[in-house]
Protein backbone atom coordinates (compact mmCIF):
# COMPACT_ATOMS: atom_id res chain seq x y z
CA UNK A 1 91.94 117.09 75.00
CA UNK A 2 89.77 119.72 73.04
CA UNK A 3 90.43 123.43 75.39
CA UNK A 4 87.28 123.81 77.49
CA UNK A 5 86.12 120.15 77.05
CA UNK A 6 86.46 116.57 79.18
CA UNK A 7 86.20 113.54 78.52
CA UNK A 8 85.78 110.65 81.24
CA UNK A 9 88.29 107.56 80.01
CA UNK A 10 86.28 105.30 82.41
CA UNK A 11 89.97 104.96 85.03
CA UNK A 12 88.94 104.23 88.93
CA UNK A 13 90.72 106.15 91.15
CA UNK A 14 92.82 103.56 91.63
CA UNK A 15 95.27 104.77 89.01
CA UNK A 16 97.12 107.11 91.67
CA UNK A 17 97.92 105.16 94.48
CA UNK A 18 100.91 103.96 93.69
CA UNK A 19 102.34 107.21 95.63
CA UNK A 20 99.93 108.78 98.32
CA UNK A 21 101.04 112.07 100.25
CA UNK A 22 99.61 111.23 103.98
CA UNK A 23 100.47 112.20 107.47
CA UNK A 24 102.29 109.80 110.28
CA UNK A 25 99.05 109.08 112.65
CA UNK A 26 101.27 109.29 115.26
CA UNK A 27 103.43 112.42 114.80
CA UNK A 28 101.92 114.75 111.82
CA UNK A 29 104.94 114.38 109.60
CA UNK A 30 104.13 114.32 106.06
CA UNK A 31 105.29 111.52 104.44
CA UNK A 32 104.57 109.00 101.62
CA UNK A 33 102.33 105.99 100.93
CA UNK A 34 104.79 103.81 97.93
CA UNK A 35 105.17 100.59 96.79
CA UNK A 36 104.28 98.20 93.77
CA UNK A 37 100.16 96.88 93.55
CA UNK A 38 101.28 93.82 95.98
CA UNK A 39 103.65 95.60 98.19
CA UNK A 40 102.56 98.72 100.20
CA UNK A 41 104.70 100.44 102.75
CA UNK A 42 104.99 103.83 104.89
CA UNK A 43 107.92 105.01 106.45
CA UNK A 44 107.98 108.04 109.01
CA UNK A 45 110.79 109.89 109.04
CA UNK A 46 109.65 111.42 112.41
CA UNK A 47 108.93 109.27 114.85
CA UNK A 48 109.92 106.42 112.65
CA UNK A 49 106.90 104.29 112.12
CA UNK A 50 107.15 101.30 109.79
CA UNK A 51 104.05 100.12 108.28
CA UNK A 52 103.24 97.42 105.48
CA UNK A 53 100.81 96.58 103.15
CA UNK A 54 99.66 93.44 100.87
CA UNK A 55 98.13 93.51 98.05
CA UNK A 56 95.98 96.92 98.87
CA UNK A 57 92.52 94.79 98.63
CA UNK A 58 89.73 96.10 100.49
CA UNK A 59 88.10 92.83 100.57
CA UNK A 60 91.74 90.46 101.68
CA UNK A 61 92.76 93.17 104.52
CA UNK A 62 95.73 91.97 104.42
CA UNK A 63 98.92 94.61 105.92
CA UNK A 64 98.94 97.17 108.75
CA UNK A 65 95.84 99.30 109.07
CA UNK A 66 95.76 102.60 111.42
CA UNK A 67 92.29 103.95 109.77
CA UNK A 68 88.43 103.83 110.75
CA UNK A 69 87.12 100.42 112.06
CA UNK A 70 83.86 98.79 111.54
CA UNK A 71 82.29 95.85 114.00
CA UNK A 72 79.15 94.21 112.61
CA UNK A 73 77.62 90.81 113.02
CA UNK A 74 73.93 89.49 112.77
CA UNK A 75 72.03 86.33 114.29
CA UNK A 76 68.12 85.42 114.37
CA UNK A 77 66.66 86.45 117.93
CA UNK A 78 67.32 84.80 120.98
CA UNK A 79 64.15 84.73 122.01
CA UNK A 80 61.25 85.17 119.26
CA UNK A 81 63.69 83.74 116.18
CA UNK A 82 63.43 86.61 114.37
CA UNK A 83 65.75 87.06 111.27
CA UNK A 84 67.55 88.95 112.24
CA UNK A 85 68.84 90.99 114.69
CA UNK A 86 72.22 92.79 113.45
CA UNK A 87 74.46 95.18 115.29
CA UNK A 88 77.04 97.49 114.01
CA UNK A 89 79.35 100.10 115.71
CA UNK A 90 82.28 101.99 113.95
CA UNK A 91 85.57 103.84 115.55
CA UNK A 92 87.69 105.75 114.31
CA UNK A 93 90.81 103.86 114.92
CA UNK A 94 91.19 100.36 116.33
CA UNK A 95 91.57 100.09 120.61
CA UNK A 96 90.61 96.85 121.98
CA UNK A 97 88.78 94.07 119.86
CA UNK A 98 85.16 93.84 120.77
CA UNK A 99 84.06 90.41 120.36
CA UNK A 100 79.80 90.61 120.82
CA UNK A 101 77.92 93.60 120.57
CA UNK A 102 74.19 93.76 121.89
CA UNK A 103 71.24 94.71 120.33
CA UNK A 104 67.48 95.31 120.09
CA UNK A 105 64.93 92.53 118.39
CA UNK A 106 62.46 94.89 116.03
CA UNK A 107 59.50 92.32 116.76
CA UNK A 108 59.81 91.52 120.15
CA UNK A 109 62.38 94.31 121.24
CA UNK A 110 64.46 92.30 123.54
CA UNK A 111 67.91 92.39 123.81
CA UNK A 112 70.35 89.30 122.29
CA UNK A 113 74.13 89.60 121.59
CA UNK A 114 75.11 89.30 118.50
CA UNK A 115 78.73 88.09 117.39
CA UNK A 116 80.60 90.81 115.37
CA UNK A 117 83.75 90.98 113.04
CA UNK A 118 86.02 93.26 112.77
CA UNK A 119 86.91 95.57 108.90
CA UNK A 120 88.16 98.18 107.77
CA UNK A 121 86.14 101.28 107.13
CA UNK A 122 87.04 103.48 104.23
CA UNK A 123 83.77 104.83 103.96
CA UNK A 124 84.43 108.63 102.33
CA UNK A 125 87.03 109.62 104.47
CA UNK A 126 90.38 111.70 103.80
CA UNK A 127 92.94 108.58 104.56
CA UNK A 128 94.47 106.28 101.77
CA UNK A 129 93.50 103.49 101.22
CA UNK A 130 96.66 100.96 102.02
CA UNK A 131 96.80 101.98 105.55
CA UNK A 132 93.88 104.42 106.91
CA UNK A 133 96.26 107.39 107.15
CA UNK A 134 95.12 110.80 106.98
CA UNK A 135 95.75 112.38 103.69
CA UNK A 136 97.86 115.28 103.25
CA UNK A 137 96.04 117.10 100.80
CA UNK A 138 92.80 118.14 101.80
CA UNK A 139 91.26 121.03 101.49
CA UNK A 140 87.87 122.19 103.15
CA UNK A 141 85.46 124.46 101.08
CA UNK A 142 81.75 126.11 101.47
CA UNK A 143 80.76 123.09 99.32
CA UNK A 144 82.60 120.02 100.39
CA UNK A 145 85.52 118.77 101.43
CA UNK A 146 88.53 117.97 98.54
CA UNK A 147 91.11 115.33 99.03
CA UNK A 148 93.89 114.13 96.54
CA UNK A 149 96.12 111.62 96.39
CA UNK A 150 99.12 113.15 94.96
CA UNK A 151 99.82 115.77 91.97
CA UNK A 152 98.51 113.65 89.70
CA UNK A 153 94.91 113.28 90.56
CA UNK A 154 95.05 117.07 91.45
CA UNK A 155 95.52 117.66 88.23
CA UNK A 156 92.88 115.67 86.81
CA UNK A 157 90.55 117.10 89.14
CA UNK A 158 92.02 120.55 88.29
CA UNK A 159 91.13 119.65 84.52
CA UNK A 160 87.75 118.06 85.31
CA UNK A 161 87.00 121.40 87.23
CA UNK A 162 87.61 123.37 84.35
CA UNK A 163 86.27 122.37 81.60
CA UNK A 164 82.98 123.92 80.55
CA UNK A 165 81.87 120.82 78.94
CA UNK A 166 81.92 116.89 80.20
CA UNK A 167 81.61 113.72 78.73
CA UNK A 168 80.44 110.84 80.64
CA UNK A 169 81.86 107.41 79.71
CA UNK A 170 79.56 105.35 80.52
CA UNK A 171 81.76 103.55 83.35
CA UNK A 172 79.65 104.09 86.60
CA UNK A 173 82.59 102.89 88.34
CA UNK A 174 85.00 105.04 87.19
CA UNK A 175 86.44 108.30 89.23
CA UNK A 176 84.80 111.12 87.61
CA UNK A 177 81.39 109.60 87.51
CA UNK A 178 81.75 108.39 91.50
CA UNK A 179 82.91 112.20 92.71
CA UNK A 180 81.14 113.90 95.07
CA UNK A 181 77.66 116.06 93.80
CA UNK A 182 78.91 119.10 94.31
CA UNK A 183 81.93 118.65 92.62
CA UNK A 184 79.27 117.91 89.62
CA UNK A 185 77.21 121.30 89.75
CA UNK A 186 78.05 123.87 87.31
CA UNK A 187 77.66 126.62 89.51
CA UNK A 188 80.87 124.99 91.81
CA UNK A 189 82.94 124.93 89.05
CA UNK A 190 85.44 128.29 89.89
CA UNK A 191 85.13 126.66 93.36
CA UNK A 192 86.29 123.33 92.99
CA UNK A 193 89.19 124.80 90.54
CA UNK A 194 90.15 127.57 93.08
CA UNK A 195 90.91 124.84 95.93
CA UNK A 196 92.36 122.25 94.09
CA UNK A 197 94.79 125.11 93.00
CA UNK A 198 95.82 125.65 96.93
CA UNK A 199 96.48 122.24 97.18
CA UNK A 200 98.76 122.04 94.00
CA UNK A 201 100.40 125.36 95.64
CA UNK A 202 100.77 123.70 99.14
CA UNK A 203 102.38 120.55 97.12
CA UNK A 204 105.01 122.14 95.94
CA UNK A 205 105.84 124.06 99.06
CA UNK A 206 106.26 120.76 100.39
């Protein structure tokens, strides 16, 4: 890489999850997502909580999950036939299954219920992506919040952050390109670098 300059290779951020530093939902402890692409698993060596993982697919949802929920469901009105009337309510952790979830027609504004099923909700929160725990390195700043999987993507943040020139690839689905705006701006350049550099600091203090 040419000093001061960076170039986007097009990789997802899917290239470091094979080991994610998290937290135990249940205790706090810091621990460690590992496992191969088809075989996920989190142990905790506090309160000793065993969870496992498939293949990692947000679409199979397949494994444990501990993370952000999302019901939604849609049907045509009750009443006027409308197409349609859709409901959708998220949590932040699973409690008891809802089933049917009611809501408003916009034409005739009466009330049906509506059938919902139950995902996973990743959305752009700090939790990995195998289970839904919370991530251990996170860092809040005056721009945004950072999050990293493990020393690895810090550092390709860290060299993202400071390099006073960057190349797109062309890959709109690749990490760099999907980051945060602020991230992005010039002007949060020192920024960004500055807390990714705590992190890397609170890494290796364990």
């Amino acid at each position: 890489m040419v000093a001061g300059r960076h170039r986007d290779d097009g990789h997802s951020l899917l290239r470091y999850v094979d080991r994610v530093a998290v937290r135990c939902n249940r205790c706090d402890t810091p621990g460690w997502v590992v496992g191969t692409p088809d075989s996920r698993r989190f142990r905790c060596l506090g309160c000793s909580q065993a969870l496992n993982g498939g293949c990692g697919c947000s679409r199979c949802g397949s494994g444990d999950w501990v993370g952000p929920v999302r019901y939604c469901g849609y049907r045509p009105c009750g009443y006027c036939g409308h197409k349609w009337v859709s409901a959708e309510v998220r949590r932040a952790r699973e409690t008891s299954a809802l089933r049917v979830l009611s809501a408003d027609c916009s034409q005739c504004g009466r009330s049906s219920d509506v059938e919902v099923t139950r995902s996973r909700w990743r959305g752009n929160e700090a939790i990995d992506p195998d289970f839904g725990l919370p991530l251990r390195l996170v860092e809040k700043t005056s721009a945004g919040l950072l999050w990293a999987y493990n020393a690895e993507h810090l550092q390709a943040l860290h060299d993202y952050a400071a390099a006073r020139l960057r190349e797109g690839s062309g890959h709109h689905r690749s990490m760099f390109s999907r980051l945060p705006q602020w991230m992005k701006l010039a002007r949060n350049r020192v920024l960004l670098q500055r807390a990714v550099e705590r992190l890397q600091r609170r890494l290796l203090q364990g």
